[in-house]
Protein backbone atom coordinates (compact mmCIF):
# COMPACT_ATOMS: atom_id res chain seq x y z
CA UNK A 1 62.27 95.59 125.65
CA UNK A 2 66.08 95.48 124.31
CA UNK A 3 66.02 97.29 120.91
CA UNK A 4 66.93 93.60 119.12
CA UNK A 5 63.53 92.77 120.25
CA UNK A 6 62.00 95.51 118.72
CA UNK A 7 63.37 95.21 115.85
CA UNK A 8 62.84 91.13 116.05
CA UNK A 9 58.84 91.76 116.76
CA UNK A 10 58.28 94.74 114.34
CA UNK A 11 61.29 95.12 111.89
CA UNK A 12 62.11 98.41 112.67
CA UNK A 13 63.97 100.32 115.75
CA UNK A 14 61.59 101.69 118.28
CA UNK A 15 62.48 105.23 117.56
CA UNK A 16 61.19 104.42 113.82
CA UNK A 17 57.90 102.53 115.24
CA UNK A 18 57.41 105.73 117.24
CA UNK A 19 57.45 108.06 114.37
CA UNK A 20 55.78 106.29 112.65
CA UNK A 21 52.25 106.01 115.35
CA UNK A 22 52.90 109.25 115.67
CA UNK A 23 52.79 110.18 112.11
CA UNK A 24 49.50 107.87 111.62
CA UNK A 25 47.92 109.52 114.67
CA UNK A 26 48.44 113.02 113.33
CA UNK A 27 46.85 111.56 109.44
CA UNK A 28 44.11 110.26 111.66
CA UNK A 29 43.70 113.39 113.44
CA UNK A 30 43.33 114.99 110.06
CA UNK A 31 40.90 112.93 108.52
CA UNK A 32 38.43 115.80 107.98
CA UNK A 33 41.59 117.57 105.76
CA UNK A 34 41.52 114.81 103.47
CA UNK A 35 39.85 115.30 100.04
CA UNK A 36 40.27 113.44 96.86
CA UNK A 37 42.15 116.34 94.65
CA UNK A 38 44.81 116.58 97.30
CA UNK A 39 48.71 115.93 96.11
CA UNK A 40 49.78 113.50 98.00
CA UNK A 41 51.11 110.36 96.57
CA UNK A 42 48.57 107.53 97.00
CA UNK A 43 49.06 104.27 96.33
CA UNK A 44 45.96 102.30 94.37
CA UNK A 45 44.79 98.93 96.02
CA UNK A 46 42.54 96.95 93.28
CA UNK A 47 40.20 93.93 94.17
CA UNK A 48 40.85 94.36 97.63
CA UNK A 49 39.52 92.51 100.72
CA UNK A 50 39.61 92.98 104.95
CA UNK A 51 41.60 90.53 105.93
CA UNK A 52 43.25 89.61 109.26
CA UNK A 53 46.95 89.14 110.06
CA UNK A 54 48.95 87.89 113.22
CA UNK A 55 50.43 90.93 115.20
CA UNK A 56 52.30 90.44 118.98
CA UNK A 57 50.13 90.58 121.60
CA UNK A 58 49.94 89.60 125.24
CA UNK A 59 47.46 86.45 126.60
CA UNK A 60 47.03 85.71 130.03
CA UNK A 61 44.33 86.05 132.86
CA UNK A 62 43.22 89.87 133.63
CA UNK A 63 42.53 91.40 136.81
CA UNK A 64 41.08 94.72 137.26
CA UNK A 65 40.11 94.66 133.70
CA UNK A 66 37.33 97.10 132.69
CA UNK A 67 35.38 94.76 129.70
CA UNK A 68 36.76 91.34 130.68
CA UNK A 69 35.87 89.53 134.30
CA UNK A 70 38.71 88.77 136.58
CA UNK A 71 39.91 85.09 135.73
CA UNK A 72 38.43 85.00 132.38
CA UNK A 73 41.47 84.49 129.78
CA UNK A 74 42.44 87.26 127.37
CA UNK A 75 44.33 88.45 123.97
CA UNK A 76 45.21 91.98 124.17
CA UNK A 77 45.28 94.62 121.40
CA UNK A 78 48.71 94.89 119.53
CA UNK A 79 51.61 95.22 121.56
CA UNK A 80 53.41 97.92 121.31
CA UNK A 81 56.12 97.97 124.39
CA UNK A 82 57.39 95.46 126.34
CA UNK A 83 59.49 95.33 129.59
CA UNK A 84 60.10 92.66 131.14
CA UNK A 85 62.76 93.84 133.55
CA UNK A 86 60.12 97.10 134.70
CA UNK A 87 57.52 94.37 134.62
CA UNK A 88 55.17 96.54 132.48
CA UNK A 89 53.71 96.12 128.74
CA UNK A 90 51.77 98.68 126.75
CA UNK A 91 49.44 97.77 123.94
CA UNK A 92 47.45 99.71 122.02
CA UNK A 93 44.44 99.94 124.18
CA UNK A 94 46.10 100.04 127.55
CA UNK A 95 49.12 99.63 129.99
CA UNK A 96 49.49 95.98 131.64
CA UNK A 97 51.19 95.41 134.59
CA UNK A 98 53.38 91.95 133.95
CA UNK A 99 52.48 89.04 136.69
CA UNK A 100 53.87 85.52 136.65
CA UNK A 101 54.76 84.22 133.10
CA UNK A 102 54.18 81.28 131.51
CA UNK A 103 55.50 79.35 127.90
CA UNK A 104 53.43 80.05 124.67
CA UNK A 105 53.03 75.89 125.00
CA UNK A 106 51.12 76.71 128.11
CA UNK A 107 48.43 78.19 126.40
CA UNK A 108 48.30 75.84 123.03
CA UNK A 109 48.12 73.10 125.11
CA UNK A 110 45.05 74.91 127.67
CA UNK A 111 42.82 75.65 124.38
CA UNK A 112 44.10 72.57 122.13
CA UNK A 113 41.12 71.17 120.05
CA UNK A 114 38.68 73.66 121.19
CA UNK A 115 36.93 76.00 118.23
């Protein structure tokens, strides 16, 4: 992925998304560290609610995937890397190998109407 798209798809340079997983990954890794007297600046989040947001991610038709049936159609986790050139794509469960490709139209139009 050219570094425009990166920045285009997550609004930072790709050596600034990388710090930054890596720097989640390591908080993550700490969990058990964390306690409620520590002195890090935390930011308060009042009447708050899960909620769901679009992120990039791949769709297509999966083969050799370990949960999802070969020609049953999928949405992967969040994409993370993207070459088309190498013909590979990383997201954050797994590494894709990148087959034939298709417009986003193809697939609005495949699942148009249906719930």
């Amino acid at each position: 992925m050219k570094e425009s798209c990166f920045h285009a798809w997550f609004g930072m340079s790709r050596d600034v998304l990388v710090s930054r997983l890596r720097t989640l990954a390591d908080d993550l890794e700490k969990l058990h560290e964390y306690d409620a007297g520590n002195t890090q600046p935390l930011v308060t989040i009042n009447e708050w609610a899960l909620a769901k947001r679009a992120v990039p991610c791949l769709i297509g038709i999966p083969t050799g995937h370990p949960k999802i049936e070969d020609g049953h159609a999928l949405f992967s986790s969040s994409l993370f890397y993207l070459d088309e050139d190498r013909g590979i794509a990383r997201s954050f469960s797994r590494w894709y190998r990148l087959g034939t490709r298709v417009d986003p139209e193809f697939w609005n139009k495949k699942y148009a109407g249906q719930s």
